[in-house]
C-alpha atoms as a PDB file:
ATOM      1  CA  UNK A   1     -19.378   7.103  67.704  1.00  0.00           C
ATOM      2  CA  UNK A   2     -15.593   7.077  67.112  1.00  0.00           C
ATOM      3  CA  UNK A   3     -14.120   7.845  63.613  1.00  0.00           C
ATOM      4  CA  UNK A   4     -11.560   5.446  64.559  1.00  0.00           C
ATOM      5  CA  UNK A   5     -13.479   2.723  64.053  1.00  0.00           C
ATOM      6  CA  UNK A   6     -16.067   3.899  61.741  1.00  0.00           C
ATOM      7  CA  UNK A   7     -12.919   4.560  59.629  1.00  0.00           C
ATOM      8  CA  UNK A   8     -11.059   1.206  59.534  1.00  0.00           C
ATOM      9  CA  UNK A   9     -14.430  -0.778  59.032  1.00  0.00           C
ATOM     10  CA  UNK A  10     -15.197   1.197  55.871  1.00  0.00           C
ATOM     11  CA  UNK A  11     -11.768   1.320  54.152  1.00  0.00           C
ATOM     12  CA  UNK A  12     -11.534  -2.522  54.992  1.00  0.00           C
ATOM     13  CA  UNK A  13     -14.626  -3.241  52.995  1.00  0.00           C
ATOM     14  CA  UNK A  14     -13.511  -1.121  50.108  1.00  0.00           C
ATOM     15  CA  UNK A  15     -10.524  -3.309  49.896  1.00  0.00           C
ATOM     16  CA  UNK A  16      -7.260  -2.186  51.556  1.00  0.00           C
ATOM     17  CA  UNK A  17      -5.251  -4.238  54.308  1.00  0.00           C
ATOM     18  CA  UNK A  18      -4.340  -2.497  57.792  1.00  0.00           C
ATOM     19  CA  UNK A  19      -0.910  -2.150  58.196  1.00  0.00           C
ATOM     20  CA  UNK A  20       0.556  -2.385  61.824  1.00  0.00           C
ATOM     21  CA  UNK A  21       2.946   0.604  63.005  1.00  0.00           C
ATOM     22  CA  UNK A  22       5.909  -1.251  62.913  1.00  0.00           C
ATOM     23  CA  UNK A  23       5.617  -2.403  59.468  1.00  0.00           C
ATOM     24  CA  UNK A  24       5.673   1.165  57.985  1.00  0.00           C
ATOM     25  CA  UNK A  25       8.762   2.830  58.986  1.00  0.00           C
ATOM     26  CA  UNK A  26       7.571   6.744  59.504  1.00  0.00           C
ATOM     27  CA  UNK A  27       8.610   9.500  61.287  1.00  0.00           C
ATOM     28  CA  UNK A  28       7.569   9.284  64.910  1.00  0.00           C
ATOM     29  CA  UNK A  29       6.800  13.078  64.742  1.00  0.00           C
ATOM     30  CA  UNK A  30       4.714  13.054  62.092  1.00  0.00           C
ATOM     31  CA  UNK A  31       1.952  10.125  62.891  1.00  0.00           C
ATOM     32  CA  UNK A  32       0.234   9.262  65.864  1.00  0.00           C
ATOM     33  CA  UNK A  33      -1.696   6.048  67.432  1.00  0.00           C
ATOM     34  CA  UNK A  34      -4.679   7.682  65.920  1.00  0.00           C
ATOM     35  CA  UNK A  35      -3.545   7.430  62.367  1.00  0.00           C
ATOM     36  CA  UNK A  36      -4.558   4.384  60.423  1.00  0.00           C
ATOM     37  CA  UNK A  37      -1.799   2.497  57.963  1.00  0.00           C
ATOM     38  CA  UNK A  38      -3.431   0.537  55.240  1.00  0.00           C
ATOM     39  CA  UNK A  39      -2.031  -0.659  52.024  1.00  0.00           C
ATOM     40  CA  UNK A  40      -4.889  -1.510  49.114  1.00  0.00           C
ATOM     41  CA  UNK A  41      -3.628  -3.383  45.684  1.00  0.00           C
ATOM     42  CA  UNK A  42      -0.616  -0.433  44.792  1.00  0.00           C
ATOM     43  CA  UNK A  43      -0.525   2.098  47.706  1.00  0.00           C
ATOM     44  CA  UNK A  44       0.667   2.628  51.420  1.00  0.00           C
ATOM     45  CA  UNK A  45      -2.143   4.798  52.951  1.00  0.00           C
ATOM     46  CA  UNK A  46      -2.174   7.056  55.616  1.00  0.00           C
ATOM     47  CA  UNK A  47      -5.385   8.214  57.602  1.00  0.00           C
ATOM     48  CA  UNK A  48      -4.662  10.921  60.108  1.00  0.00           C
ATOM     49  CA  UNK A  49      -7.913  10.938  62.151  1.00  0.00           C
ATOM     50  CA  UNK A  50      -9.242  14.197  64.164  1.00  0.00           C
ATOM     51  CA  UNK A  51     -11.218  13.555  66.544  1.00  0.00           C
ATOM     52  CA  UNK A  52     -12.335  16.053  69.124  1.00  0.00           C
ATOM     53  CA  UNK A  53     -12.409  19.822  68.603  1.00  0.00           C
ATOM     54  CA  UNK A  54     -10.920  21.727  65.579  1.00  0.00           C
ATOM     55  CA  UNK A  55      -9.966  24.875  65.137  1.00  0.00           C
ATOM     56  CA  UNK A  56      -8.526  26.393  61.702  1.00  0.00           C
ATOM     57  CA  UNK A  57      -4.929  26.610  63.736  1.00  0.00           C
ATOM     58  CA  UNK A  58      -5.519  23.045  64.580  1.00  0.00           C
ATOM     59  CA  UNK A  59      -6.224  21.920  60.667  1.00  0.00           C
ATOM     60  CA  UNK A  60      -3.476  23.707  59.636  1.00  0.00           C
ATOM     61  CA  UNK A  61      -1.446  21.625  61.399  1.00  0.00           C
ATOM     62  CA  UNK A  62      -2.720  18.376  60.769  1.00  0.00           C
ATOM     63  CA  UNK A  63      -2.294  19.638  56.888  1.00  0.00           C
ATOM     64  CA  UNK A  64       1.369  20.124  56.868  1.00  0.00           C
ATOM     65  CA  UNK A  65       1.922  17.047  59.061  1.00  0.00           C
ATOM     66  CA  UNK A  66       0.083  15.193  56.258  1.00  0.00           C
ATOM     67  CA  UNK A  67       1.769  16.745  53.608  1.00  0.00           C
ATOM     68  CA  UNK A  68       5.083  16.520  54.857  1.00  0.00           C
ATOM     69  CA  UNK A  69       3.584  12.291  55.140  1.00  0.00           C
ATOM     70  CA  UNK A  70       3.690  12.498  51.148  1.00  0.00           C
ATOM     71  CA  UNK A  71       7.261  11.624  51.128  1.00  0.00           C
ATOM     72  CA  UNK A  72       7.095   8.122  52.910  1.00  0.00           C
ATOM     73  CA  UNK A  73       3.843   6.894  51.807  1.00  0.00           C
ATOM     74  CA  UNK A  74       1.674   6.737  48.652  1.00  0.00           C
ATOM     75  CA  UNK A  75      -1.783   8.394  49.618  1.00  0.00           C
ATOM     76  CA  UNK A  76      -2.775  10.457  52.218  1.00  0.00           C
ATOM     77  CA  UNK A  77      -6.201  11.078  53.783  1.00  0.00           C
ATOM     78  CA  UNK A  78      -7.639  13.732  56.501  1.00  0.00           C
ATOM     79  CA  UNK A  79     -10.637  12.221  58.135  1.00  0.00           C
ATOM     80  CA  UNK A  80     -13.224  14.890  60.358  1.00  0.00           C
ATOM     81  CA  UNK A  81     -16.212  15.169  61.383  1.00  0.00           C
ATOM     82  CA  UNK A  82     -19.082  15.953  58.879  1.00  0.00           C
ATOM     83  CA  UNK A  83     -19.460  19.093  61.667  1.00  0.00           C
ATOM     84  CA  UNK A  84     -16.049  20.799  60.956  1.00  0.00           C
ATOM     85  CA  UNK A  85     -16.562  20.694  57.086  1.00  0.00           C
ATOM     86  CA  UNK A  86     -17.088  24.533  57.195  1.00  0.00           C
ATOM     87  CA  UNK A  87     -13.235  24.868  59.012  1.00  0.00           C
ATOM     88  CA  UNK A  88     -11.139  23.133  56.157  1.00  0.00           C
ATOM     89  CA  UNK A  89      -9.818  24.801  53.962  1.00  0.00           C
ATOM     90  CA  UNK A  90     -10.116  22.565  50.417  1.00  0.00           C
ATOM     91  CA  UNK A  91      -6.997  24.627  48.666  1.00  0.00           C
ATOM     92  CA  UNK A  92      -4.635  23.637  50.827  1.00  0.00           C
ATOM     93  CA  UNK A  93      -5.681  19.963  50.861  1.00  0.00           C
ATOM     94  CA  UNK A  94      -5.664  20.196  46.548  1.00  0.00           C
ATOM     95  CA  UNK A  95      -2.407  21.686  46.869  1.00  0.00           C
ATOM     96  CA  UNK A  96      -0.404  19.134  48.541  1.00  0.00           C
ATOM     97  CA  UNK A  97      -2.658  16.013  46.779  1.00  0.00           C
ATOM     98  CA  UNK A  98      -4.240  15.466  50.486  1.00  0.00           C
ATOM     99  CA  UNK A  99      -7.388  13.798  50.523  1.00  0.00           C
ATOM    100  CA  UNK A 100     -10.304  14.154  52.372  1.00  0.00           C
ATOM    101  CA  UNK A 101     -12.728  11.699  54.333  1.00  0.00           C
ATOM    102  CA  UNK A 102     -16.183  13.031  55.909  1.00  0.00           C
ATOM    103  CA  UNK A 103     -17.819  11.053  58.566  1.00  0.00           C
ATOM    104  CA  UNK A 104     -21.608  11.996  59.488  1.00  0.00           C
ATOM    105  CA  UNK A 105     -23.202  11.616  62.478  1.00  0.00           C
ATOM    106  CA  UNK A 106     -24.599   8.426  61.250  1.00  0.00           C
ATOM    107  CA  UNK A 107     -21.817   6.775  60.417  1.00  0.00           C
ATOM    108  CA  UNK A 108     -21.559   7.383  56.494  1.00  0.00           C
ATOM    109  CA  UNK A 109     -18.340   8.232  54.999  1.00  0.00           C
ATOM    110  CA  UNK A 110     -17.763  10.321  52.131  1.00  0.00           C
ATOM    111  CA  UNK A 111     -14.658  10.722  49.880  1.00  0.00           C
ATOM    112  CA  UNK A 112     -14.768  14.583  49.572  1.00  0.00           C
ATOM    113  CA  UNK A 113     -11.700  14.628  47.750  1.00  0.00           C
ATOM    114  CA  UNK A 114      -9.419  11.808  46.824  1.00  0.00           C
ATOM    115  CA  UNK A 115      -5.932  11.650  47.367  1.00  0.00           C
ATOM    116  CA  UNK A 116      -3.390  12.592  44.982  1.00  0.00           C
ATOM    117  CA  UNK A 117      -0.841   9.020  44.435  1.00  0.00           C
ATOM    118  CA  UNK A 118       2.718  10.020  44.985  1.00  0.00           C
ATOM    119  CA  UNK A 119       4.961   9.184  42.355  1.00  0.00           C
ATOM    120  CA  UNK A 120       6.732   6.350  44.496  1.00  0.00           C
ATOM    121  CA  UNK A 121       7.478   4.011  41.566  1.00  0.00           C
ATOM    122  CA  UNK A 122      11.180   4.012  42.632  1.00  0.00           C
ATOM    123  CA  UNK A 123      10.767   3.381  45.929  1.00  0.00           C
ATOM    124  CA  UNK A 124      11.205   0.061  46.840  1.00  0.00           C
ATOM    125  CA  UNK A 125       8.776  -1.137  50.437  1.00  0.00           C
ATOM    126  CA  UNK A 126      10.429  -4.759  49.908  1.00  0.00           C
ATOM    127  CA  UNK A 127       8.883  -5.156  46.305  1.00  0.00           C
ATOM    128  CA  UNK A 128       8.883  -3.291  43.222  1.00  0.00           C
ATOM    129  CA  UNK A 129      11.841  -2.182  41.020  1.00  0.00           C
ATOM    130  CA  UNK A 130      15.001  -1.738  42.492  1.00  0.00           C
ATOM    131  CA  UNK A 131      17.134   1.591  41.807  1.00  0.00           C
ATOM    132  CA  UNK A 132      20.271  -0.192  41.320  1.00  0.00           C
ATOM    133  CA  UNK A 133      18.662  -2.346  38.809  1.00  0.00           C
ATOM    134  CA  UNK A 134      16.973   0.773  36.903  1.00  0.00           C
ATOM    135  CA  UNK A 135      20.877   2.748  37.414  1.00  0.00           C
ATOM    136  CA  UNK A 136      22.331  -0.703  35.754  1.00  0.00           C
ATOM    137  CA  UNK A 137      19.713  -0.153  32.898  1.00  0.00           C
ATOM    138  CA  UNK A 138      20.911   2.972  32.120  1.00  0.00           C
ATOM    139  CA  UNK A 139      25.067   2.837  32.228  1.00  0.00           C
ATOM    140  CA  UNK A 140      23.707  -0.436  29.487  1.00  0.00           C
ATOM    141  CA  UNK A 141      22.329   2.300  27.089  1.00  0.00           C
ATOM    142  CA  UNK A 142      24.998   4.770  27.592  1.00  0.00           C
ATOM    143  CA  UNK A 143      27.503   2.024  26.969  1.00  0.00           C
ATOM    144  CA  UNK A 144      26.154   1.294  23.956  1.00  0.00           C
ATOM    145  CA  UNK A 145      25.534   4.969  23.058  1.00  0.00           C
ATOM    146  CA  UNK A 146      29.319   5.274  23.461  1.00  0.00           C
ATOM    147  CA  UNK A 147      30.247   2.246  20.984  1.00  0.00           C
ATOM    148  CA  UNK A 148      28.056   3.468  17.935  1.00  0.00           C
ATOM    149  CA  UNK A 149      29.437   7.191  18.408  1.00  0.00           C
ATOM    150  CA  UNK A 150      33.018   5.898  18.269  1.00  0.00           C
ATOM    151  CA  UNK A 151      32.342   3.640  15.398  1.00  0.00           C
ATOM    152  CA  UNK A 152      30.575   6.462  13.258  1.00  0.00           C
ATOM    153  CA  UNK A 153      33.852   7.884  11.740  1.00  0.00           C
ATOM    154  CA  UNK A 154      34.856   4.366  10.459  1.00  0.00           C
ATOM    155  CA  UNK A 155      31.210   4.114   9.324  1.00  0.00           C
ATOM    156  CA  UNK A 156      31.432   7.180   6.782  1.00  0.00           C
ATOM    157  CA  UNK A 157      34.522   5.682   5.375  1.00  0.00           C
ATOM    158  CA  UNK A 158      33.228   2.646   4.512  1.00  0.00           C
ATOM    159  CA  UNK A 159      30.297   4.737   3.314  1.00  0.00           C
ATOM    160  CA  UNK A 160      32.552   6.788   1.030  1.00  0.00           C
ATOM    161  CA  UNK A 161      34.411   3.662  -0.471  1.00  0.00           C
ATOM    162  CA  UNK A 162      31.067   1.963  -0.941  1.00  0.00           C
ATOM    163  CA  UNK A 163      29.825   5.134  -3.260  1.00  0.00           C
ATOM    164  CA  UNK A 164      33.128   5.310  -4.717  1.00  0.00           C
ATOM    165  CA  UNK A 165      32.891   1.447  -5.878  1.00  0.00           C
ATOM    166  CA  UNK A 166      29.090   2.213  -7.147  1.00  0.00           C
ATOM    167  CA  UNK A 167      30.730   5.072  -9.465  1.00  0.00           C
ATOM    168  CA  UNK A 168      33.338   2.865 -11.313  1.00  0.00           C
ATOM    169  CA  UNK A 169      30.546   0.166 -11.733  1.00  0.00           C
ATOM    170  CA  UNK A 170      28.485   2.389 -13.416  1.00  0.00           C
ATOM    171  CA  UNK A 171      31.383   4.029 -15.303  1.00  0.00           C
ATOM    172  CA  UNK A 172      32.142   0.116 -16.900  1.00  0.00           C
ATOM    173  CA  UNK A 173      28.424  -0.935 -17.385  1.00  0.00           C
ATOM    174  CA  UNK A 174      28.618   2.091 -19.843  1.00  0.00           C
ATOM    175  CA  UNK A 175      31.767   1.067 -21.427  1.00  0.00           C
ATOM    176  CA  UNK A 176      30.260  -2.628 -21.653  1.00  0.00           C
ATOM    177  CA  UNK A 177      27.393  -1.337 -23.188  1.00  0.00           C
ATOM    178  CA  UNK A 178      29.172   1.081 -25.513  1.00  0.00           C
ATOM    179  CA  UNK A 179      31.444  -1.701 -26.347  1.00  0.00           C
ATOM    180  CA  UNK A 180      28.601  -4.555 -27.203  1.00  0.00           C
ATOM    181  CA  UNK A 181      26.291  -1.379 -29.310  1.00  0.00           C
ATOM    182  CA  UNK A 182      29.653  -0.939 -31.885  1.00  0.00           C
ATOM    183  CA  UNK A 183      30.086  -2.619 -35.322  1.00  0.00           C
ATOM    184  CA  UNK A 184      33.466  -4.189 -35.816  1.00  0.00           C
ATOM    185  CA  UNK A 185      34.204  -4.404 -39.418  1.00  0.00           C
ATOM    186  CA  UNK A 186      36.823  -6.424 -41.282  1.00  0.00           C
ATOM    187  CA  UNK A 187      38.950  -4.469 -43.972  1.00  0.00           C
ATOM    188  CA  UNK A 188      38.659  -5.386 -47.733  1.00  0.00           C
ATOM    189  CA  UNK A 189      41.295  -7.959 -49.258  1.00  0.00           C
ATOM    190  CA  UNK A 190      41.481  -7.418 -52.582  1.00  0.00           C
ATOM    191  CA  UNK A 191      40.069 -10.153 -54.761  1.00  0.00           C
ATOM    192  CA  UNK A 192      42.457 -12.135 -56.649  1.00  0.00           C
ATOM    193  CA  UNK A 193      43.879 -10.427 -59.407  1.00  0.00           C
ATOM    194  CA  UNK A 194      42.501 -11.179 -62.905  1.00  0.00           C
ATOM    195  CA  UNK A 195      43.494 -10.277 -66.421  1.00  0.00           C
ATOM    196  CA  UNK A 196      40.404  -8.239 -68.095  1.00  0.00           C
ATOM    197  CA  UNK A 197      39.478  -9.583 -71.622  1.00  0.00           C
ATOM    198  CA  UNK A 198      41.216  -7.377 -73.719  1.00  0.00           C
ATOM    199  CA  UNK A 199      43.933  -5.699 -71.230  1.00  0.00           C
ATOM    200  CA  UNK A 200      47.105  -6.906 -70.976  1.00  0.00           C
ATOM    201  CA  UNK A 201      48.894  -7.191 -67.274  1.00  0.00           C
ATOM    202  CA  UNK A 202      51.893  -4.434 -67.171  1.00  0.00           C
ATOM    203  CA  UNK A 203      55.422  -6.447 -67.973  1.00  0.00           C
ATOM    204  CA  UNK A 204      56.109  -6.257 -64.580  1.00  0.00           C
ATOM    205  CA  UNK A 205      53.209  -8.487 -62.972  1.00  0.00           C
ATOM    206  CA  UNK A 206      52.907 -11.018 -65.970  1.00  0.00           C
ATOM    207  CA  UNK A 207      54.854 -14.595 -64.976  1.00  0.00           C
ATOM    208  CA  UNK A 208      55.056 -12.708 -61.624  1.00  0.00           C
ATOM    209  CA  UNK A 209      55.544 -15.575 -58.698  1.00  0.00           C
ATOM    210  CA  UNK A 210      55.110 -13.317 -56.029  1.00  0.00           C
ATOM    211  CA  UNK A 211      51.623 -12.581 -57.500  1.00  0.00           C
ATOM    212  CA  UNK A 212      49.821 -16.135 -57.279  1.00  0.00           C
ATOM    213  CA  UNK A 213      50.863 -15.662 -53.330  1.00  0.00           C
ATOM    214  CA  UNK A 214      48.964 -12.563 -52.819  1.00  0.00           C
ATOM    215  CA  UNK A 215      45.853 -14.150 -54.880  1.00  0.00           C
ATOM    216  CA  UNK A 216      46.169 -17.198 -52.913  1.00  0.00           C
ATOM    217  CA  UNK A 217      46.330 -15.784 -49.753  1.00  0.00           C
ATOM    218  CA  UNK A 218      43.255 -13.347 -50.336  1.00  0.00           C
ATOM    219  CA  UNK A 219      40.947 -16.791 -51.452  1.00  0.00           C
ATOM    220  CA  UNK A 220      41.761 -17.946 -48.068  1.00  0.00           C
ATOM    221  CA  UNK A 221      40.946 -15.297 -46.097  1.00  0.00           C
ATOM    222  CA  UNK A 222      37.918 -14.795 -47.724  1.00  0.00           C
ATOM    223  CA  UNK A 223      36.746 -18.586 -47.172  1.00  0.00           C
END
């Protein structure tokens, strides 16, 4: 049985593409004909498939050439034999977000542990965001940031004339209203001026001309 291909045919069914080589640009160093490069709805996956013997020295190996792996790709899997299960060592494969694939001796494969995703959302593999775009994004906001902090000083001027206009409104609505509230009264003309039956006008006022004018003027402004 080869893992190879017991490999391929089950990640196939559960989905992901196979990717050739060429269309993944990795370091030559770090993956080997016997790696598998799939790609399933979001993620760029690596398989690194031991086959043969395996010694702790040997896993140890494999582990930091797959973790090293997590800066070019999305997910990364280690795939043994269901007889070297006792060899890994399950810390080290938690710690760098490696995952782990069992294969049996009758051909099942088991997920031991998933992979961790790598945070590759601005990493561009022909689609996706673009930096430049996100970086373009950004000098927007700061842009604007800049404009409102400049314009604040003008702001709290216009902020103290606005209160300032709100005092003197108030101050005449009072005025208005203490205005409209008071009685205006009209001073007292004397009534025309009559000779009381048995008094006599002083000398001075009797056959006085000027005297009819007064009377005559206080009858109008009475009427």
């Amino acid at each position: 049985m080869r893992l190879f291909s017991v490999l391929r045919k089950f990640l196939l069914e559960r989905g992901c593409i196979l990717l050739d080589h060429s269309e993944v640009p990795l370091p030559e160093d770090l993956v080997s004909e016997e790696d598998l490069l799939l790609q399933d709805a979001k993620n760029v996956i690596v398989v690194k498939v031991i086959e043969g013997e395996l010694d702790r020295s040997l896993f140890m190996k494999k582990a930091l050439k797959a973790a090293a792996l997590r800066e070019y790709v999305d997910k990364v899997y280690i795939a043994i034999p269901s007889k070297f299960r006792l060899i890994v060592d399950g810390n080290v494969l938690l710690s760098n977000g490696i995952g782990l694939l069992i294969v049996n001796e009758e051909g099942e494969v088991q997920e031991a542990l998933p992979a961790k995703p790598r945070m590759s959302r601005f990493r561009s593999l022909g689609k996706g965001v673009e930096l430049d775009s996100i970086t373009r994004r950004i000098d927007s906001l700061e842009e604007r940031v800049r404009n409102l902090e400049s314009a604040l000083p003008r702001i709290s001027r216009l902020s103290e004339e606005l209160e300032e206009l709100r005092r003197e409104i108030s101050l005449l609505r009072r005025e208005v209203r203490s205005l409209s509230s008071a009685k205006v009264t009209r001073p007292e003309v004397p009534a025309k001026v009559e000779e009381l039956p048995g008094e006599e006008l002083p000398s001075y006022l009797r056959d006085n001309p000027w005297l009819e004018i007064l009377s005559r003027r206080a009858r109008e402004s009475q009427n």
